[in-house]
N, C-alpha and C. Protein backbone atom coordinates (compact mmCIF):
# COMPACT_ATOMS: atom_id res chain seq x y z
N UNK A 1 -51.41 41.52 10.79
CA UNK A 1 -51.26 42.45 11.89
C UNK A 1 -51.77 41.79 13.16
N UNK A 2 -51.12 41.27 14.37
CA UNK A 2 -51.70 41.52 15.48
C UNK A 2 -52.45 41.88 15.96
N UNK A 3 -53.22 40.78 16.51
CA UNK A 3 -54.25 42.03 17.97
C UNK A 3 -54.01 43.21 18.52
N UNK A 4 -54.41 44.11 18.36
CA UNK A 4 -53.68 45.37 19.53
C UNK A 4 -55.31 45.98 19.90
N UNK A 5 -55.60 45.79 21.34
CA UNK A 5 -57.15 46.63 21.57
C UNK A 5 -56.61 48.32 21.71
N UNK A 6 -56.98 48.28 20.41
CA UNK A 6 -56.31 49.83 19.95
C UNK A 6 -57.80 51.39 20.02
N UNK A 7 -59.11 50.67 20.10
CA UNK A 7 -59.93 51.57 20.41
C UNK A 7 -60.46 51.82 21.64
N UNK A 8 -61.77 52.69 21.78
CA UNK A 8 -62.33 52.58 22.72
C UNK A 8 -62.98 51.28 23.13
N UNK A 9 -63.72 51.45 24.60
CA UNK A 9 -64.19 50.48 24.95
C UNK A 9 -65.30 50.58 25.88
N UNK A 10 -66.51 50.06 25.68
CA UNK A 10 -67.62 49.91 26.16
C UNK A 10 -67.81 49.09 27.23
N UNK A 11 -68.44 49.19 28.19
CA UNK A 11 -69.16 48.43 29.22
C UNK A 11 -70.31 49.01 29.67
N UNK A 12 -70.96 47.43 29.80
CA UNK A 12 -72.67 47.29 30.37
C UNK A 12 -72.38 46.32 31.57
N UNK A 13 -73.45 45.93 32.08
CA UNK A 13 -73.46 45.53 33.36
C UNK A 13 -73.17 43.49 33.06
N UNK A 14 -71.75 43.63 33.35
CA UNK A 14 -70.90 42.57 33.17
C UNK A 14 -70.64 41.87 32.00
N UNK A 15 -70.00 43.20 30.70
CA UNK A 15 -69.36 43.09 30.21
C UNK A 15 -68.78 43.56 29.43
N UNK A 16 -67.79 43.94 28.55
CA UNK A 16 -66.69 45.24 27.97
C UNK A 16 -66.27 44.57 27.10
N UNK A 17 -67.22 45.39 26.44
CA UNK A 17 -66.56 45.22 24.59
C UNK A 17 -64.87 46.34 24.22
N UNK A 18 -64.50 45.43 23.25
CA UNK A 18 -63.25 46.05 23.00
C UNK A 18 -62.78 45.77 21.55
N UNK A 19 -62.45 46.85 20.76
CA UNK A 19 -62.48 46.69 19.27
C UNK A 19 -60.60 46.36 19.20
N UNK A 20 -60.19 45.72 18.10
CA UNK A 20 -58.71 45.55 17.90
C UNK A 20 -58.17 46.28 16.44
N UNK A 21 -57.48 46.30 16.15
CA UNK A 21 -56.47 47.07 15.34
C UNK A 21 -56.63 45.42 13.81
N UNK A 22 -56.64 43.91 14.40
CA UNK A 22 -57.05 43.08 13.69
C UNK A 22 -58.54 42.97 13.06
N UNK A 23 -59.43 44.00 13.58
CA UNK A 23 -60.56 43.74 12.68
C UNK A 23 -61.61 42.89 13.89
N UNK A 24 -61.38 42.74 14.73
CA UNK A 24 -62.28 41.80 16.04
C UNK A 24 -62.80 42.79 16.71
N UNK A 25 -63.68 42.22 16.85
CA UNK A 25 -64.64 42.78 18.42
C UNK A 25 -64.71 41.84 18.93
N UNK A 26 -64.52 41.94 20.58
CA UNK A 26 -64.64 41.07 21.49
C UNK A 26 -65.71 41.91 22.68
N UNK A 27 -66.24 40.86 23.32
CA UNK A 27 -66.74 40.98 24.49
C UNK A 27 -66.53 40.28 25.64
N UNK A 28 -65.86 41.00 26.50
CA UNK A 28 -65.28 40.19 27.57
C UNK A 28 -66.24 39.90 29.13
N UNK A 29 -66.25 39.17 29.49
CA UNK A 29 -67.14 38.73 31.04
C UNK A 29 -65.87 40.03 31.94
N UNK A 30 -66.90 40.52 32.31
CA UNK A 30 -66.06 41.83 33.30
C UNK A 30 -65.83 41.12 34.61
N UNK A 31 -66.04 40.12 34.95
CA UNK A 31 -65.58 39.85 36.27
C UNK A 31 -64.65 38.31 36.19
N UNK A 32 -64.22 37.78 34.49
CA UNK A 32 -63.35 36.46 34.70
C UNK A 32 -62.72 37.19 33.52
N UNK A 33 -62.83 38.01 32.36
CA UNK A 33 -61.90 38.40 31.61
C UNK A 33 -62.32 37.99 29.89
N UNK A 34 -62.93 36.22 30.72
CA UNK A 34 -62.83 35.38 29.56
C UNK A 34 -63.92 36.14 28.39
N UNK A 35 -63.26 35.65 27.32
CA UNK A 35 -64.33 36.17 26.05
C UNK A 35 -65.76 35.50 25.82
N UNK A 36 -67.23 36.00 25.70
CA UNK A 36 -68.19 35.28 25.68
C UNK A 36 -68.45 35.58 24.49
N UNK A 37 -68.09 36.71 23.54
CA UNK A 37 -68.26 36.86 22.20
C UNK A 37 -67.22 37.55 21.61
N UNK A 38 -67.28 37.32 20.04
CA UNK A 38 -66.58 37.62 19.12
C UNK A 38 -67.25 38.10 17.66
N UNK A 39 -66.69 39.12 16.93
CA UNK A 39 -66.86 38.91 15.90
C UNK A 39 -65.69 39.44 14.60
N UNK A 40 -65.18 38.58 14.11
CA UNK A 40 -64.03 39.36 13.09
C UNK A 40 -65.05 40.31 11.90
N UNK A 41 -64.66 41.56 11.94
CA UNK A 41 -64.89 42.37 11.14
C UNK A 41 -63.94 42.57 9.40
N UNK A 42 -62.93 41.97 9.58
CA UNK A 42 -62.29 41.91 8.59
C UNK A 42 -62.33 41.35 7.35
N UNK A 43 -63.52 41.91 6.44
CA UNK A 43 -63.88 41.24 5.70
C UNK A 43 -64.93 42.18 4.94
N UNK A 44 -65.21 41.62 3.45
CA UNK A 44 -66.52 42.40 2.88
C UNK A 44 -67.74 41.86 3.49
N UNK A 45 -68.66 42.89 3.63
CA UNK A 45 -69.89 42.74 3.65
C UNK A 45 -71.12 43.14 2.75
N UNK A 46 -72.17 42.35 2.72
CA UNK A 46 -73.00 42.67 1.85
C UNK A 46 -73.80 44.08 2.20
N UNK A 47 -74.14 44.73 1.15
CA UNK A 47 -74.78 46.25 1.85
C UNK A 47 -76.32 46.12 1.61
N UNK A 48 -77.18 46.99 1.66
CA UNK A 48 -78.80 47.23 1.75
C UNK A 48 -78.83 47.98 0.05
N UNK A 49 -77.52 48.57 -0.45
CA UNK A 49 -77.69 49.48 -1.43
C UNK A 49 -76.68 49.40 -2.41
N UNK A 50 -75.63 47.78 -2.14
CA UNK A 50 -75.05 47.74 -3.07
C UNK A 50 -73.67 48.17 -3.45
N UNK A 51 -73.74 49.00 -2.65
CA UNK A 51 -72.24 49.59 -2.48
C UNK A 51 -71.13 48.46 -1.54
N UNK A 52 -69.79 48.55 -2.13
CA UNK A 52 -68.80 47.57 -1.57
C UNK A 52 -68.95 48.35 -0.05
N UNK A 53 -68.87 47.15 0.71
CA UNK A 53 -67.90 47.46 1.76
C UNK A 53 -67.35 46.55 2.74
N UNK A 54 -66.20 46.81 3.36
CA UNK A 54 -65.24 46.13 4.25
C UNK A 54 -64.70 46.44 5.20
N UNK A 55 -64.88 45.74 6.64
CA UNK A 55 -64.38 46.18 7.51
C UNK A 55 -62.94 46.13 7.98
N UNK A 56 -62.74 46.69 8.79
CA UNK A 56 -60.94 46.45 8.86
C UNK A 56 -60.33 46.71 10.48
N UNK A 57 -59.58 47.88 10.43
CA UNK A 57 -59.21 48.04 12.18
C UNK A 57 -60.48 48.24 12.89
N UNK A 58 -60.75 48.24 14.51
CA UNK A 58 -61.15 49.21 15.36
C UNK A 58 -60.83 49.51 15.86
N UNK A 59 -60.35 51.01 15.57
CA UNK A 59 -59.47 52.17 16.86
C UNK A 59 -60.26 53.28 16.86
N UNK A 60 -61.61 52.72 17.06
CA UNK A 60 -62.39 54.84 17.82
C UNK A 60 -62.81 54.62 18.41
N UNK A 61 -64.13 55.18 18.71
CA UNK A 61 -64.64 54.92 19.99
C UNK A 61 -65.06 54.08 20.08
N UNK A 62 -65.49 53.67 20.96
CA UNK A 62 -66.07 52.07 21.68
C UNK A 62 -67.78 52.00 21.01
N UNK A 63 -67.79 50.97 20.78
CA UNK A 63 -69.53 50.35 20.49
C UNK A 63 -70.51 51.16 21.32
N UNK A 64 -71.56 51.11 20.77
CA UNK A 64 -73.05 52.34 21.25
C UNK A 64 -73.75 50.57 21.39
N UNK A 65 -74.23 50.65 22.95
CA UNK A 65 -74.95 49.70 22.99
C UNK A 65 -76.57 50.72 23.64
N UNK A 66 -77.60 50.19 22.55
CA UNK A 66 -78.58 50.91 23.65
C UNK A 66 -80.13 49.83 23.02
N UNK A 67 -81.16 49.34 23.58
CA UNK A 67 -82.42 48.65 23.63
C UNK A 67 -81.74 47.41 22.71
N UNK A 68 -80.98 46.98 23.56
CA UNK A 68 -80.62 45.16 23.52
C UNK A 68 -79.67 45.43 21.95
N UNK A 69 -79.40 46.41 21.73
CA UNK A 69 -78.48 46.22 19.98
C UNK A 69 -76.88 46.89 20.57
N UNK A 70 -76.01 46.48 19.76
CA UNK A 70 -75.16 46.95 19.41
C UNK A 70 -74.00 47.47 18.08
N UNK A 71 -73.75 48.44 18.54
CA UNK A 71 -73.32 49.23 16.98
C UNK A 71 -71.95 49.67 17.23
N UNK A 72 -71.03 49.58 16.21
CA UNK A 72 -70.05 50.04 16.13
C UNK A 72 -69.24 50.06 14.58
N UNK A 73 -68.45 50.94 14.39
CA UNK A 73 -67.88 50.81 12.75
C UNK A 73 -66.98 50.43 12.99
N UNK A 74 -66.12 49.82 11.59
CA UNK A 74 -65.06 48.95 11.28
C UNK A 74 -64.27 49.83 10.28
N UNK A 75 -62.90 50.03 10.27
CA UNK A 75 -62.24 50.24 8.96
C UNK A 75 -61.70 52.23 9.13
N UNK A 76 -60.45 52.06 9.66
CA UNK A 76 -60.35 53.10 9.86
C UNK A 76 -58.54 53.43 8.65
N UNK A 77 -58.45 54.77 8.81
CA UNK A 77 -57.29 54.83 8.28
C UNK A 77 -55.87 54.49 8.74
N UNK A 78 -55.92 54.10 10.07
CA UNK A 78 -54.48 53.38 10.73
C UNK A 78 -54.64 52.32 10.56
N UNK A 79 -54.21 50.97 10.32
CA UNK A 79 -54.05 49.69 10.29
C UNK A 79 -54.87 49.28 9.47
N UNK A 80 -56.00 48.76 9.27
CA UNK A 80 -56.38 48.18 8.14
C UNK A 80 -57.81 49.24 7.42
N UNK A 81 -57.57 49.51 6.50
CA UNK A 81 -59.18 50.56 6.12
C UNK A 81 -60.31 49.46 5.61
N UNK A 82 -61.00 50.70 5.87
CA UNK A 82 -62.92 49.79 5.66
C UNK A 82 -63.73 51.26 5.96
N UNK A 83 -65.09 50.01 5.94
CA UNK A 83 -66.04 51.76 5.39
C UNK A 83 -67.37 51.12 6.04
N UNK A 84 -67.53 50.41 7.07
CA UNK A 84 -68.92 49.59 7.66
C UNK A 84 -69.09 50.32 8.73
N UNK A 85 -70.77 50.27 9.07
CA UNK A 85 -71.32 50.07 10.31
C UNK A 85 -71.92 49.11 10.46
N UNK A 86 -72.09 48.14 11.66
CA UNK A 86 -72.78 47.20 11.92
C UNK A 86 -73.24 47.13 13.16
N UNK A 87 -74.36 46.07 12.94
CA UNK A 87 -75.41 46.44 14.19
C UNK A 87 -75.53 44.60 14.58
N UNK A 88 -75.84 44.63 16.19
CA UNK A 88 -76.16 43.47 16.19
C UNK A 88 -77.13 43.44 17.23
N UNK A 89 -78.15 42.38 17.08
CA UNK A 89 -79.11 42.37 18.03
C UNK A 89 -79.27 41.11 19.37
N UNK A 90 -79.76 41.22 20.47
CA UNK A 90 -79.45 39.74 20.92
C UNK A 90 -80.23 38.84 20.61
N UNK A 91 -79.88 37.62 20.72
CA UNK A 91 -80.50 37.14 20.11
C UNK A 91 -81.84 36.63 21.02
């Protein structure tokens, strides 16, 4: 399946995350476009409890960024399913 930035989309002060229909999150520089991060979601991940899970599209709402983390789920019922939340911190 193609890229399609099929969800919501977040922005902080210079820069806008945007989830795809392929399973990516991107983060784009709000004032050149260019991408400074990535992460493909399309894939299993290991859990805290054992249970399968895998991420897949992002088409809802946009990432919750709040005290330097960011969160958003993966795996919806249009384009590819999954069942994750993930969090990331800066580094």
């Amino acid at each position: 399946m193609p890229r399609r930035a099929v969800g919501g989309v977040t922005a902080i002060d210079g820069v806008v995350f945007s989830g795809a229909s392929d399973g990516g999150m991107r983060a784009f520089d709000s004032a050149t476009g260019k991408i400074v991060w990535e992460f493909n979601t399309n894939r299993e991940f290991p859990t805290v409890n054992g249970v399968k899970a895998s991420g897949g599209s992002i088409d809802g709402a946009g990432p919750v960024v709040v005290n330097g983390m960011v969160f958003f789920n993966s795996g919806y019922t249009f384009g590819r399913g999954g069942n994750v939340l993930l969090a990331f911190a800066l580094e």
